[in-house]
PDB file of N, CA and C in Angstrom:
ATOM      1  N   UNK A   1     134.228 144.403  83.160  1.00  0.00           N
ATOM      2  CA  UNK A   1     133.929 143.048  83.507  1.00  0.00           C
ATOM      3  C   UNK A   1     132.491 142.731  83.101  1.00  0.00           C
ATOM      4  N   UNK A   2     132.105 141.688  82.431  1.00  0.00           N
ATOM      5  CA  UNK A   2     130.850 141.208  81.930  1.00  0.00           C
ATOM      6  C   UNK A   2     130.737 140.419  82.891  1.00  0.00           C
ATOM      7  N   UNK A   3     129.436 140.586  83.424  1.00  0.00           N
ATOM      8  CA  UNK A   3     128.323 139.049  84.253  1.00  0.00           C
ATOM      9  C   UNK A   3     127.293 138.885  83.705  1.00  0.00           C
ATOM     10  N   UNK A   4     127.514 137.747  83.945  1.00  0.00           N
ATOM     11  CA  UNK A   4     125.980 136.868  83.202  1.00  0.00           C
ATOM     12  C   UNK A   4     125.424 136.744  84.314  1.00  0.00           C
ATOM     13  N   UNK A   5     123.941 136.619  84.082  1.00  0.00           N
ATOM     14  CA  UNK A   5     122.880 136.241  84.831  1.00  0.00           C
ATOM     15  C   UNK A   5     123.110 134.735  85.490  1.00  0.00           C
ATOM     16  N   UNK A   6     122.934 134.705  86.550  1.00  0.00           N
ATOM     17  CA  UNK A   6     122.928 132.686  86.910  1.00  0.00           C
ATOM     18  C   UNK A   6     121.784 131.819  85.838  1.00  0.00           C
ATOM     19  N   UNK A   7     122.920 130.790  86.110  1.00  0.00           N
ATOM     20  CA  UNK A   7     121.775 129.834  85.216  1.00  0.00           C
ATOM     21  C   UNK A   7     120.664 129.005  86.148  1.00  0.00           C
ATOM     22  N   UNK A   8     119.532 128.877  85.385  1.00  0.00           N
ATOM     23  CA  UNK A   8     118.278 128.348  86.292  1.00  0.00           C
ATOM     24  C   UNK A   8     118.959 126.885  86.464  1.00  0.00           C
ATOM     25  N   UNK A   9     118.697 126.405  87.483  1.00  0.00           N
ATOM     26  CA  UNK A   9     118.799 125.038  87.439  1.00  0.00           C
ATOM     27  C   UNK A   9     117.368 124.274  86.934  1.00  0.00           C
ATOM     28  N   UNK A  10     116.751 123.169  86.614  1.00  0.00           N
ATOM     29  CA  UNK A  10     115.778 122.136  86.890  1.00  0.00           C
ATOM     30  C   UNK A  10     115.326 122.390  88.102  1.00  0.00           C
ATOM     31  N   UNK A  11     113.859 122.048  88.401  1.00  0.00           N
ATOM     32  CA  UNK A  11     112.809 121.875  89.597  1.00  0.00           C
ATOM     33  C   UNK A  11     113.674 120.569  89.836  1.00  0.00           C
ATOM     34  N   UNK A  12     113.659 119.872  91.065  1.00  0.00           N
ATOM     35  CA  UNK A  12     113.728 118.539  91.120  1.00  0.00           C
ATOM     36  C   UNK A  12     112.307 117.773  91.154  1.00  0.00           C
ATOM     37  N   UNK A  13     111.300 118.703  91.533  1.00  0.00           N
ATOM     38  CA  UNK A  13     110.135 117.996  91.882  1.00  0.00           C
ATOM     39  C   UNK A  13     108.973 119.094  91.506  1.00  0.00           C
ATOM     40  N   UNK A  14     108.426 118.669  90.578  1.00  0.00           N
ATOM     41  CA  UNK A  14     107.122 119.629  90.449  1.00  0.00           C
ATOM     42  C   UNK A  14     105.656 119.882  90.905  1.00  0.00           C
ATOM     43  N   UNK A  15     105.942 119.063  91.818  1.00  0.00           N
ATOM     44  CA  UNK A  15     104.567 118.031  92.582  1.00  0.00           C
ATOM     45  C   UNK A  15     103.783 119.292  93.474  1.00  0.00           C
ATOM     46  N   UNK A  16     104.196 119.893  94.384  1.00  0.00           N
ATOM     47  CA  UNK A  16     103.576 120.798  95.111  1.00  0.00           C
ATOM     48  C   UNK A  16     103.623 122.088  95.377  1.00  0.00           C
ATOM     49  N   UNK A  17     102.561 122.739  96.238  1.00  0.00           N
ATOM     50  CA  UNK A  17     102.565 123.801  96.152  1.00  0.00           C
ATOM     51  C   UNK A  17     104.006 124.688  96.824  1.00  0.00           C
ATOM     52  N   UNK A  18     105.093 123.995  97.507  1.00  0.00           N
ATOM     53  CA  UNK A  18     106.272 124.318  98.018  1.00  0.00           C
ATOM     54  C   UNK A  18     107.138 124.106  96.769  1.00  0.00           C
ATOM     55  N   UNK A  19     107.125 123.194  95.864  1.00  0.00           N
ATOM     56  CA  UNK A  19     108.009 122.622  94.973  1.00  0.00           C
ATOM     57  C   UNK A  19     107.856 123.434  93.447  1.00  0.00           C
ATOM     58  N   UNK A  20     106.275 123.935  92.806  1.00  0.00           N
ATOM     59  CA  UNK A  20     105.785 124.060  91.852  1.00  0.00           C
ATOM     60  C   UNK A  20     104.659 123.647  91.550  1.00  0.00           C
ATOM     61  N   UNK A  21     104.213 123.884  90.000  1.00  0.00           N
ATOM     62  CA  UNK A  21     102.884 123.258  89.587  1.00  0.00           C
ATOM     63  C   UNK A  21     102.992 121.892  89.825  1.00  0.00           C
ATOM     64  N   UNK A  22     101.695 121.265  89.929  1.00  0.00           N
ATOM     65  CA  UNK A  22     101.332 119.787  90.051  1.00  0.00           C
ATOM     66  C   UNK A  22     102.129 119.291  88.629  1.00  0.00           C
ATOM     67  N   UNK A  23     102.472 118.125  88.996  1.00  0.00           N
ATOM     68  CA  UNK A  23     103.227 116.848  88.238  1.00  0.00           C
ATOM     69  C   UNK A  23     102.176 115.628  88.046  1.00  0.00           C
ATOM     70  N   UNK A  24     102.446 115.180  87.037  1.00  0.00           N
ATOM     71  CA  UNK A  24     101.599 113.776  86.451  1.00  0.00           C
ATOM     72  C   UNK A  24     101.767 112.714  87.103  1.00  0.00           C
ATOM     73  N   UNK A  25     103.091 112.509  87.207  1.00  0.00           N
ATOM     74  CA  UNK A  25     103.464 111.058  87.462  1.00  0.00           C
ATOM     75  C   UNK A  25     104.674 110.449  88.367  1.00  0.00           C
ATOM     76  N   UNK A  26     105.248 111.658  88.816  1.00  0.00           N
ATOM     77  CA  UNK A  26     106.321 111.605  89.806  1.00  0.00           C
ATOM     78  C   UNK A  26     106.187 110.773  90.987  1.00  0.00           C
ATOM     79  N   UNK A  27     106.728 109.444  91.173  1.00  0.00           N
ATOM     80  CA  UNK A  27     106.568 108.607  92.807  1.00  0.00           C
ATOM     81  C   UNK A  27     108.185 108.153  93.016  1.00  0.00           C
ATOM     82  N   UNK A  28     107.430 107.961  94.078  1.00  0.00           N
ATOM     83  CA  UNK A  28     108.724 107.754  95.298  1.00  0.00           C
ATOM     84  C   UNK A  28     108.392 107.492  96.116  1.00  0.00           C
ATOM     85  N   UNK A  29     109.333 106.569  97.093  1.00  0.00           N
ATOM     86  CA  UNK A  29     108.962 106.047  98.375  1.00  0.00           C
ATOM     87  C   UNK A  29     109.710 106.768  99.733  1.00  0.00           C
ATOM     88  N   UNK A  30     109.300 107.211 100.454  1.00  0.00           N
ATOM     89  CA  UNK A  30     110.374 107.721 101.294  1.00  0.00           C
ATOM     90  C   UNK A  30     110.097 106.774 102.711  1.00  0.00           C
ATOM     91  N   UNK A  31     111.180 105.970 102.907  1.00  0.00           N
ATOM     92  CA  UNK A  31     110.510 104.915 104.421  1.00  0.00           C
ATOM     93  C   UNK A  31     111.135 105.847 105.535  1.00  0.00           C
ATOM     94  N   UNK A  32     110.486 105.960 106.479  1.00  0.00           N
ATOM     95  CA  UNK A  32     110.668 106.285 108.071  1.00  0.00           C
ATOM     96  C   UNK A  32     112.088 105.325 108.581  1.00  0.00           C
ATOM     97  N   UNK A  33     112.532 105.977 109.628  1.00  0.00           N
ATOM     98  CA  UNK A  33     113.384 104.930 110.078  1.00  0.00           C
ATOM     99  C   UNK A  33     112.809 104.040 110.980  1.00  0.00           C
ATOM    100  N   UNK A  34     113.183 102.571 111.083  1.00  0.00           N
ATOM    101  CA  UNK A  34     111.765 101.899 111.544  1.00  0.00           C
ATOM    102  C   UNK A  34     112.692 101.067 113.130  1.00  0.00           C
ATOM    103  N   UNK A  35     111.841 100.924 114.238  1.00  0.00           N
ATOM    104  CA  UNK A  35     112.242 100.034 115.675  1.00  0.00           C
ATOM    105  C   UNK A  35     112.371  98.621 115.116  1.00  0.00           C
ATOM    106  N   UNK A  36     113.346  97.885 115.260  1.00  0.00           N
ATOM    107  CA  UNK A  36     112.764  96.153 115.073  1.00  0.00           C
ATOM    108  C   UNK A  36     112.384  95.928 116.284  1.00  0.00           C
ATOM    109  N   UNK A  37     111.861  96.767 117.085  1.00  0.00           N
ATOM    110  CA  UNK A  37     110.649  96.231 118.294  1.00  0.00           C
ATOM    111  C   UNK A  37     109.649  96.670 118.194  1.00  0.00           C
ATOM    112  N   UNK A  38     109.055  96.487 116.432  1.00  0.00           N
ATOM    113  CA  UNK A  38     108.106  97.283 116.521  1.00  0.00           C
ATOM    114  C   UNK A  38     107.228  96.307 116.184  1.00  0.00           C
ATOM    115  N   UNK A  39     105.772  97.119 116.783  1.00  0.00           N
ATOM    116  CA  UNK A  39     104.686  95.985 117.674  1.00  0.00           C
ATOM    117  C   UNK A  39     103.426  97.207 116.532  1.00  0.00           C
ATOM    118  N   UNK A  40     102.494  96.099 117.044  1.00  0.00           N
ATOM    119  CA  UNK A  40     100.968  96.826 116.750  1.00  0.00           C
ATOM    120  C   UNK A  40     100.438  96.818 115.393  1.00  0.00           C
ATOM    121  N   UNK A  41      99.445  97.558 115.247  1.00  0.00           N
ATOM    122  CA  UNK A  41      98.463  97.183 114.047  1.00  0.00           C
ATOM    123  C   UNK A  41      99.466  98.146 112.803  1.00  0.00           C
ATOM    124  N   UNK A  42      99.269  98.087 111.450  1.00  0.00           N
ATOM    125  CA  UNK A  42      99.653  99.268 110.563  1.00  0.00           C
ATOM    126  C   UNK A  42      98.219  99.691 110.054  1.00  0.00           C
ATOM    127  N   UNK A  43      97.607 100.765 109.877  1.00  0.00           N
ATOM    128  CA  UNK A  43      97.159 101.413 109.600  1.00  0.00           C
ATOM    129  C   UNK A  43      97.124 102.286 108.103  1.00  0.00           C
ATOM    130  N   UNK A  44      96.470 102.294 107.180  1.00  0.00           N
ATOM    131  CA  UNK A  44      97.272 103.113 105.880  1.00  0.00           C
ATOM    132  C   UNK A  44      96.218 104.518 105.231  1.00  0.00           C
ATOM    133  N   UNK A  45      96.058 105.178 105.123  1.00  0.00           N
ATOM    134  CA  UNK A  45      95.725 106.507 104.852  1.00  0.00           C
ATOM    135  C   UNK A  45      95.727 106.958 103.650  1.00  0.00           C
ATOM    136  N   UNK A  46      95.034 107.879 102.674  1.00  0.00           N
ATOM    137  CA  UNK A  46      94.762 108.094 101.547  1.00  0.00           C
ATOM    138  C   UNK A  46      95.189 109.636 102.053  1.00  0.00           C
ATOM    139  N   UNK A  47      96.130 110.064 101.288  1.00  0.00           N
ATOM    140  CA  UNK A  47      96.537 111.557 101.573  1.00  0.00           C
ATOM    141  C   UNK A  47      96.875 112.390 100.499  1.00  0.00           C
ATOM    142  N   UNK A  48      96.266 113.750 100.528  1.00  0.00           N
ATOM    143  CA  UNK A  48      96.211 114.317  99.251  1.00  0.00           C
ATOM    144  C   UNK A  48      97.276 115.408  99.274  1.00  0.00           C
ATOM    145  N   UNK A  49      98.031 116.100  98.739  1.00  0.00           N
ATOM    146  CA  UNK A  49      99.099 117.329  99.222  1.00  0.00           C
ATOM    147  C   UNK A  49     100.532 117.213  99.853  1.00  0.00           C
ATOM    148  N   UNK A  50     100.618 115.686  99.634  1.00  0.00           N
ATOM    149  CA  UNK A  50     101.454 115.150 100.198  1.00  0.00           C
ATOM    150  C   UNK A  50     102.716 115.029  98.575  1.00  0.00           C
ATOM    151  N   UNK A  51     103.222 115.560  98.343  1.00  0.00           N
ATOM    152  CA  UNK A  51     103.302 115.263  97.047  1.00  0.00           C
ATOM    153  C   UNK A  51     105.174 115.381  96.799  1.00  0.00           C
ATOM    154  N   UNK A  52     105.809 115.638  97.763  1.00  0.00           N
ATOM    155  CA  UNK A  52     107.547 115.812  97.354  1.00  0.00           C
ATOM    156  C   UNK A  52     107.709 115.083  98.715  1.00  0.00           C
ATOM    157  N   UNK A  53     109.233 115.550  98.445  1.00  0.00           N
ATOM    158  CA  UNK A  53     110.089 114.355  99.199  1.00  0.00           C
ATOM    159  C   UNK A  53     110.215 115.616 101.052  1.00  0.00           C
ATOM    160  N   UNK A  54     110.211 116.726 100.518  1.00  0.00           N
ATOM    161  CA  UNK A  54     110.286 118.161 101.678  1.00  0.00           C
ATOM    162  C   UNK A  54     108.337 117.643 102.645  1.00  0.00           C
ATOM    163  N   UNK A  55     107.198 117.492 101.696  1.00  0.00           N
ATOM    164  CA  UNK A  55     106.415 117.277 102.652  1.00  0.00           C
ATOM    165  C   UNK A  55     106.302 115.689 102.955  1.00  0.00           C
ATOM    166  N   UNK A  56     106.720 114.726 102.271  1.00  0.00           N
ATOM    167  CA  UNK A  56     106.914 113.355 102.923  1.00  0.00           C
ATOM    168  C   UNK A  56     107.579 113.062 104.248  1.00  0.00           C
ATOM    169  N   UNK A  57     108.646 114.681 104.339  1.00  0.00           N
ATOM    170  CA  UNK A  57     109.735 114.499 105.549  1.00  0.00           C
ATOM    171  C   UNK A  57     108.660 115.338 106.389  1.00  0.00           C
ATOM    172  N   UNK A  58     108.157 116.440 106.343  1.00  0.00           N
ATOM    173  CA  UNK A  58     107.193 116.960 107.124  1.00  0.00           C
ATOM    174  C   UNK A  58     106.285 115.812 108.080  1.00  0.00           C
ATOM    175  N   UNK A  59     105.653 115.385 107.434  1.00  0.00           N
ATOM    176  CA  UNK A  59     104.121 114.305 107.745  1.00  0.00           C
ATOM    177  C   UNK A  59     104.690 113.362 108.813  1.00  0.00           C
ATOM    178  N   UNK A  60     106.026 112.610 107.846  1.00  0.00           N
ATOM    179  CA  UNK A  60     107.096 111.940 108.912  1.00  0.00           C
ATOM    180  C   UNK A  60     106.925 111.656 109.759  1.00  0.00           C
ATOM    181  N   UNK A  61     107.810 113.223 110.037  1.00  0.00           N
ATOM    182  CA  UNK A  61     108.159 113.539 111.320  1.00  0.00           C
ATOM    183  C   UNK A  61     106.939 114.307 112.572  1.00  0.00           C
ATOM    184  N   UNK A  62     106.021 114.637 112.058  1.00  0.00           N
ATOM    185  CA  UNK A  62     104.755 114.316 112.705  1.00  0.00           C
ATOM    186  C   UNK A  62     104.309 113.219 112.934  1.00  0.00           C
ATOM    187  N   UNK A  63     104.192 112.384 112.567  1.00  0.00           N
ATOM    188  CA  UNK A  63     103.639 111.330 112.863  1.00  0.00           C
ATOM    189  C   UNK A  63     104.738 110.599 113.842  1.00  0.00           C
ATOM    190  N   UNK A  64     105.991 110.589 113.606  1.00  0.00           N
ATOM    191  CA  UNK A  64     106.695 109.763 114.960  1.00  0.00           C
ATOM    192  C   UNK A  64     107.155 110.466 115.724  1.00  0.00           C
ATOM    193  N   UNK A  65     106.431 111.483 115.743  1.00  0.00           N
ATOM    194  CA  UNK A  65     106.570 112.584 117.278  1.00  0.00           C
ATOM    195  C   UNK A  65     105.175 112.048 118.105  1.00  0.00           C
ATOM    196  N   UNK A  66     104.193 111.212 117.380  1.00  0.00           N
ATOM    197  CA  UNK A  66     102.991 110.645 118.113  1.00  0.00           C
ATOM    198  C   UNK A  66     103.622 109.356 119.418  1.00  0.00           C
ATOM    199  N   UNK A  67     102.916 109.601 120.107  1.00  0.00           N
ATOM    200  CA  UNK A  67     103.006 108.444 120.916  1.00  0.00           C
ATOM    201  C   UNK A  67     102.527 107.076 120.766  1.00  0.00           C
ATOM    202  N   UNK A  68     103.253 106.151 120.962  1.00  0.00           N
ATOM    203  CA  UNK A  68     103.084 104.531 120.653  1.00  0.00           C
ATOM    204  C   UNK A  68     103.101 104.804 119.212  1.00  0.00           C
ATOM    205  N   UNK A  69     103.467 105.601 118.550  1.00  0.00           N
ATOM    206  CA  UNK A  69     104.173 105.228 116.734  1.00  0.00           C
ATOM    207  C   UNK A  69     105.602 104.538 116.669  1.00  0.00           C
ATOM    208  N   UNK A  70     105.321 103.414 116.157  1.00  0.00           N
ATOM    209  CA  UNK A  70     106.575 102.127 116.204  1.00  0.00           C
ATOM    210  C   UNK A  70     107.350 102.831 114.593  1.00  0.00           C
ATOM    211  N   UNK A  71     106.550 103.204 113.279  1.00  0.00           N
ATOM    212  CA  UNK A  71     106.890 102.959 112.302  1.00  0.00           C
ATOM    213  C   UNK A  71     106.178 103.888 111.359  1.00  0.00           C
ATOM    214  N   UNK A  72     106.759 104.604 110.355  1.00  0.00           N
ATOM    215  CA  UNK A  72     105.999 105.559 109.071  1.00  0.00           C
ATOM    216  C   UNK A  72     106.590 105.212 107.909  1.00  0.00           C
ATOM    217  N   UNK A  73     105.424 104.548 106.990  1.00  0.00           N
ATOM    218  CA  UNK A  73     105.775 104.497 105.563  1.00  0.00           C
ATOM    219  C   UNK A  73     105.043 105.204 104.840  1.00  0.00           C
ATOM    220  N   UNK A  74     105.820 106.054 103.674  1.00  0.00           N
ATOM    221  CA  UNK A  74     105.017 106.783 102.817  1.00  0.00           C
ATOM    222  C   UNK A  74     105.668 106.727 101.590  1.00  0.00           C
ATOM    223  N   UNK A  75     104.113 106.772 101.236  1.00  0.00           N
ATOM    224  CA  UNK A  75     104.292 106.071  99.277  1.00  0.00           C
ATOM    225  C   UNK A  75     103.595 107.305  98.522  1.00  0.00           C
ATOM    226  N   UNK A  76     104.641 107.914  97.755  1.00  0.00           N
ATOM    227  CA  UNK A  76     104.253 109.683  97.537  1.00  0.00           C
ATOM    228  C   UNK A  76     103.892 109.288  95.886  1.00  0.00           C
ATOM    229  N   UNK A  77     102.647 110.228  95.525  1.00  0.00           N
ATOM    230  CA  UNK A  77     102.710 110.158  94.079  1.00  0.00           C
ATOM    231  C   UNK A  77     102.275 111.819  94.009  1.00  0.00           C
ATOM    232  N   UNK A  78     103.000 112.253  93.506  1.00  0.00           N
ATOM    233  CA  UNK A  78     103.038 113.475  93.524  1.00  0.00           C
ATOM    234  C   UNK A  78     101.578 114.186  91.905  1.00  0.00           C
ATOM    235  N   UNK A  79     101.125 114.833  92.829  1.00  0.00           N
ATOM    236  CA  UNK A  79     100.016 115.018  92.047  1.00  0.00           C
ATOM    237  C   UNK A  79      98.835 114.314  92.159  1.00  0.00           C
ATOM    238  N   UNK A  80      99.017 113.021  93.083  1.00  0.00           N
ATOM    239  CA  UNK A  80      97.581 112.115  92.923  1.00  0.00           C
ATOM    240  C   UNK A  80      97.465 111.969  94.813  1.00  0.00           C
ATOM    241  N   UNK A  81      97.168 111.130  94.874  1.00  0.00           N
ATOM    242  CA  UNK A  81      96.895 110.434  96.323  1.00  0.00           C
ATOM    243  C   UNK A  81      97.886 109.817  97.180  1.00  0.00           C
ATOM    244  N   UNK A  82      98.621 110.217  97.949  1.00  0.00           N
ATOM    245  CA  UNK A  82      99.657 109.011  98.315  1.00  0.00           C
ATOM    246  C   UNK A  82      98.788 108.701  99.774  1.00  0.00           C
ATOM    247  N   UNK A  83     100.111 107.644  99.751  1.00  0.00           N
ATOM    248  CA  UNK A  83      99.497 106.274 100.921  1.00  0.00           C
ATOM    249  C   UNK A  83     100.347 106.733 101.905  1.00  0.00           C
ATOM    250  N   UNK A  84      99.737 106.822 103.416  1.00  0.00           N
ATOM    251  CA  UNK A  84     100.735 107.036 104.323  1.00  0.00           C
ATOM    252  C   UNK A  84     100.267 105.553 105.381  1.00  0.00           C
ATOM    253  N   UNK A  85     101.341 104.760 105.756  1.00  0.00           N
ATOM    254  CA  UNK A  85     101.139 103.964 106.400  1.00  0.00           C
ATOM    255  C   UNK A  85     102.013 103.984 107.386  1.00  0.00           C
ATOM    256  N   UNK A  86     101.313 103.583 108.903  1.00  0.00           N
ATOM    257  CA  UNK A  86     101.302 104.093 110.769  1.00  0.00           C
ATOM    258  C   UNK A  86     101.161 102.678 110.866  1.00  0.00           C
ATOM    259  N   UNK A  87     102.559 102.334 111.794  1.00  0.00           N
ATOM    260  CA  UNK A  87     102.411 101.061 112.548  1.00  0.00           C
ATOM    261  C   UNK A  87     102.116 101.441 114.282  1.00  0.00           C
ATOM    262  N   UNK A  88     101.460 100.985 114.660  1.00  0.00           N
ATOM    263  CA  UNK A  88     102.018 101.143 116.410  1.00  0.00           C
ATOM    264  C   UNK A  88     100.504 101.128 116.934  1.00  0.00           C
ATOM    265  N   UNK A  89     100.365 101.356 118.209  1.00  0.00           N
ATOM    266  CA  UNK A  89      98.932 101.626 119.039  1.00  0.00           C
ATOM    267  C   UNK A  89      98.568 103.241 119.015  1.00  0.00           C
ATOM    268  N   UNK A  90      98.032 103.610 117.768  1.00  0.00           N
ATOM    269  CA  UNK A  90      97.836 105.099 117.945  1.00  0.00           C
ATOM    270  C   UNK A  90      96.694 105.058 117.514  1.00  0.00           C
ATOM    271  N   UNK A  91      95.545 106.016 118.280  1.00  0.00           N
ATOM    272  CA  UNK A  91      94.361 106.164 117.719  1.00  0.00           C
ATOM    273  C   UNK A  91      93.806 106.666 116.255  1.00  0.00           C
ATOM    274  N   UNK A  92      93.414 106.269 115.292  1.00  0.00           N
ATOM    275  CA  UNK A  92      93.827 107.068 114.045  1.00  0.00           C
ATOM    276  C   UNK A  92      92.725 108.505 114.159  1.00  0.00           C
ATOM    277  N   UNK A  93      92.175 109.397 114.585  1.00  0.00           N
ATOM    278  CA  UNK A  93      91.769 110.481 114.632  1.00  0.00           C
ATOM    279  C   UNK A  93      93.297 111.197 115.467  1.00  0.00           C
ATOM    280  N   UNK A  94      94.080 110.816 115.969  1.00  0.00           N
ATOM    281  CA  UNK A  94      95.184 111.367 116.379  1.00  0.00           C
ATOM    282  C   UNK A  94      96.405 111.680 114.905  1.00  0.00           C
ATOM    283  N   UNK A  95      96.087 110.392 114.509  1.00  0.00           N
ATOM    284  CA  UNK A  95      97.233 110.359 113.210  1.00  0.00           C
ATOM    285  C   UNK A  95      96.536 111.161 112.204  1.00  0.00           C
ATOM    286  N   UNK A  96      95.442 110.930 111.595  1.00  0.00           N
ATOM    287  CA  UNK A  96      94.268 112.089 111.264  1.00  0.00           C
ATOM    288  C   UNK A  96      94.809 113.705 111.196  1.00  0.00           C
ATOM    289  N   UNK A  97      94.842 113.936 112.934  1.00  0.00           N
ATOM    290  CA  UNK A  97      94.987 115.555 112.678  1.00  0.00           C
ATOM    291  C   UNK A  97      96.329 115.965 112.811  1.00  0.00           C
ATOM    292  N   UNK A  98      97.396 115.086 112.899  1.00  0.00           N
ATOM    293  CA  UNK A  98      99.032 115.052 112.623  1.00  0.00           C
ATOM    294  C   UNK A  98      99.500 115.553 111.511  1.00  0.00           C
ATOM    295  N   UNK A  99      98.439 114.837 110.403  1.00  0.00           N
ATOM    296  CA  UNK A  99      98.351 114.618 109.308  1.00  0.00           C
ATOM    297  C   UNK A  99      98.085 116.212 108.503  1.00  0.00           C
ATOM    298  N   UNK A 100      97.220 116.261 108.741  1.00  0.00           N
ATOM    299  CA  UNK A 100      96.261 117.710 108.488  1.00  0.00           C
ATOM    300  C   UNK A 100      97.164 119.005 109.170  1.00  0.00           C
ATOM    301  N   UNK A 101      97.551 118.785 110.089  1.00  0.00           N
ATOM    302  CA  UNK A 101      98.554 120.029 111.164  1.00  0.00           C
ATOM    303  C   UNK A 101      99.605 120.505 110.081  1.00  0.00           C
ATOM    304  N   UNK A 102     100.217 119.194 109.239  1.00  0.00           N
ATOM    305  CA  UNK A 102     101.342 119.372 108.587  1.00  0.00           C
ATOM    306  C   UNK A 102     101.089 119.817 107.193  1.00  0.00           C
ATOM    307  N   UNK A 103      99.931 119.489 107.085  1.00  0.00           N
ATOM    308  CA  UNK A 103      99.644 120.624 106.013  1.00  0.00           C
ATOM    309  C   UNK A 103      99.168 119.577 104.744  1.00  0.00           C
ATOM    310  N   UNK A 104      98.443 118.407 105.230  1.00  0.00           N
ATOM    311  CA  UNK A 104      97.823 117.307 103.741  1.00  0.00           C
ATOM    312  C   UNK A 104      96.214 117.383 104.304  1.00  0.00           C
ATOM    313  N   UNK A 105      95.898 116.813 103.632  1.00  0.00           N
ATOM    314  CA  UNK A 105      94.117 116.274 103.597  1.00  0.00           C
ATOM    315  C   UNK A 105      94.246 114.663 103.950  1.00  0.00           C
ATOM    316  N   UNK A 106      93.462 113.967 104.591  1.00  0.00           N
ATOM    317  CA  UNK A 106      93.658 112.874 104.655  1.00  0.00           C
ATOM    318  C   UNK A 106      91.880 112.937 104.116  1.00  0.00           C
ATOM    319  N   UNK A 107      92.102 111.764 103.050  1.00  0.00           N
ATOM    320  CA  UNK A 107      91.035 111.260 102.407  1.00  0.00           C
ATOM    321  C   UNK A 107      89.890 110.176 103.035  1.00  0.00           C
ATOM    322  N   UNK A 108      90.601 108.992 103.823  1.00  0.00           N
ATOM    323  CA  UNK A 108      89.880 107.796 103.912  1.00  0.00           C
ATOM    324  C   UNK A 108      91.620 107.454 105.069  1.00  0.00           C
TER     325      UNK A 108
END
Protein backbone atom coordinates (compact mmCIF):
# COMPACT_ATOMS: atom_id res chain seq x y z
CA UNK A 1 0.00 0.00 0.00
CA UNK A 2 1.46 3.50 -0.98
CA UNK A 3 0.66 6.78 1.26
CA UNK A 4 1.21 9.99 0.41
CA UNK A 5 2.06 12.60 2.68
CA UNK A 6 -1.15 15.06 3.46
CA UNK A 7 -1.50 17.91 1.45
CA UNK A 8 -0.71 21.42 3.09
CA UNK A 9 -3.66 23.38 2.96
CA UNK A 10 -3.36 27.58 2.56
CA UNK A 11 -2.84 29.82 5.86
CA UNK A 12 -6.22 31.51 5.94
CA UNK A 13 -4.63 34.42 7.61
CA UNK A 14 -1.05 35.41 7.77
CA UNK A 15 -1.39 38.31 10.03
CA UNK A 16 -0.11 37.02 13.45
CA UNK A 17 1.99 35.59 15.61
CA UNK A 18 -0.84 32.58 16.26
CA UNK A 19 -1.68 32.60 12.46
CA UNK A 20 2.01 33.19 10.80
CA UNK A 21 4.33 35.84 9.45
CA UNK A 22 2.89 39.39 9.32
CA UNK A 23 0.61 40.16 6.20
CA UNK A 24 0.46 43.51 4.19
CA UNK A 25 -2.90 44.10 3.68
CA UNK A 26 -5.38 41.67 5.04
CA UNK A 27 -8.77 43.57 6.76
CA UNK A 28 -11.77 42.62 8.05
CA UNK A 29 -14.36 43.62 10.22
CA UNK A 30 -15.47 41.40 12.90
CA UNK A 31 -18.72 43.24 14.82
CA UNK A 32 -19.54 42.11 18.46
CA UNK A 33 -23.01 41.13 18.99
CA UNK A 34 -24.56 44.39 19.91
CA UNK A 35 -27.87 45.32 22.91
CA UNK A 36 -30.41 47.71 21.03
CA UNK A 37 -30.44 49.10 24.63
CA UNK A 38 -27.38 50.18 24.17
CA UNK A 39 -26.55 53.49 25.91
CA UNK A 40 -23.26 55.53 26.52
CA UNK A 41 -20.26 57.08 25.00
CA UNK A 42 -18.15 54.82 22.11
CA UNK A 43 -14.78 55.07 22.69
CA UNK A 44 -12.14 53.84 19.83
CA UNK A 45 -8.54 52.54 20.42
CA UNK A 46 -5.47 52.14 18.23
CA UNK A 47 -4.39 48.44 18.73
CA UNK A 48 -1.40 46.75 17.58
CA UNK A 49 -1.29 42.57 17.53
CA UNK A 50 -4.60 42.44 17.00
CA UNK A 51 -4.32 41.10 13.61
CA UNK A 52 -6.79 37.71 12.69
CA UNK A 53 -10.13 36.93 13.10
CA UNK A 54 -8.91 34.06 16.41
CA UNK A 55 -7.46 37.40 18.26
CA UNK A 56 -10.40 39.82 17.16
CA UNK A 57 -12.60 36.98 18.96
CA UNK A 58 -10.12 37.01 21.93
CA UNK A 59 -10.14 41.05 22.67
CA UNK A 60 -14.04 40.61 22.06
CA UNK A 61 -14.75 38.69 24.36
CA UNK A 62 -12.71 40.53 26.93
CA UNK A 63 -13.98 43.43 26.53
CA UNK A 64 -17.83 42.35 26.97
CA UNK A 65 -16.97 40.41 29.94
CA UNK A 66 -16.31 44.29 31.25
CA UNK A 67 -18.96 45.80 33.10
CA UNK A 68 -21.39 48.52 31.66
CA UNK A 69 -19.91 47.32 28.00
CA UNK A 70 -23.18 47.83 25.83
CA UNK A 71 -21.14 47.07 22.47
CA UNK A 72 -17.49 45.90 20.63
CA UNK A 73 -16.49 46.86 17.23
CA UNK A 74 -13.35 45.82 15.70
CA UNK A 75 -11.79 46.89 12.54
CA UNK A 76 -8.70 44.38 12.07
CA UNK A 77 -5.90 45.18 9.60
CA UNK A 78 -3.75 42.61 9.99
CA UNK A 79 -0.20 43.67 10.10
CA UNK A 80 -0.90 47.43 10.79
CA UNK A 81 -3.03 49.06 13.56
CA UNK A 82 -6.56 48.09 14.04
CA UNK A 83 -9.35 50.10 15.61
CA UNK A 84 -11.14 48.64 18.50
CA UNK A 85 -14.27 50.50 19.31
CA UNK A 86 -16.21 50.23 23.22
CA UNK A 87 -19.62 51.57 23.55
CA UNK A 88 -21.02 51.74 27.17
CA UNK A 89 -19.91 53.54 30.67
CA UNK A 90 -16.52 51.86 31.08
CA UNK A 91 -13.54 53.56 32.31
CA UNK A 92 -11.02 53.35 29.45
CA UNK A 93 -7.80 52.38 31.66
CA UNK A 94 -10.16 49.32 32.41
CA UNK A 95 -10.70 48.63 28.60
CA UNK A 96 -6.87 49.52 28.32
CA UNK A 97 -5.73 46.54 30.40
CA UNK A 98 -8.59 44.04 28.91
CA UNK A 99 -6.98 44.88 26.02
CA UNK A 100 -3.32 44.17 26.88
CA UNK A 101 -4.47 40.88 29.25
CA UNK A 102 -5.52 39.41 25.84
CA UNK A 103 -2.52 39.76 24.45
CA UNK A 104 -2.49 43.43 21.99
CA UNK A 105 -0.74 46.77 22.74
CA UNK A 106 -3.08 49.49 22.82
CA UNK A 107 -1.47 52.52 21.15
CA UNK A 108 -3.61 55.77 21.83
Amino acid sequence: MITFPPRLLPMASRGCSCCGPASDADTASIPAASDSSAGGASRSYQVTGLTCGYCAKSVTQALQGLPQVDDVQVDLAAGGVSTVTVTGVVPPEMVRRAIEEAGCTVLS
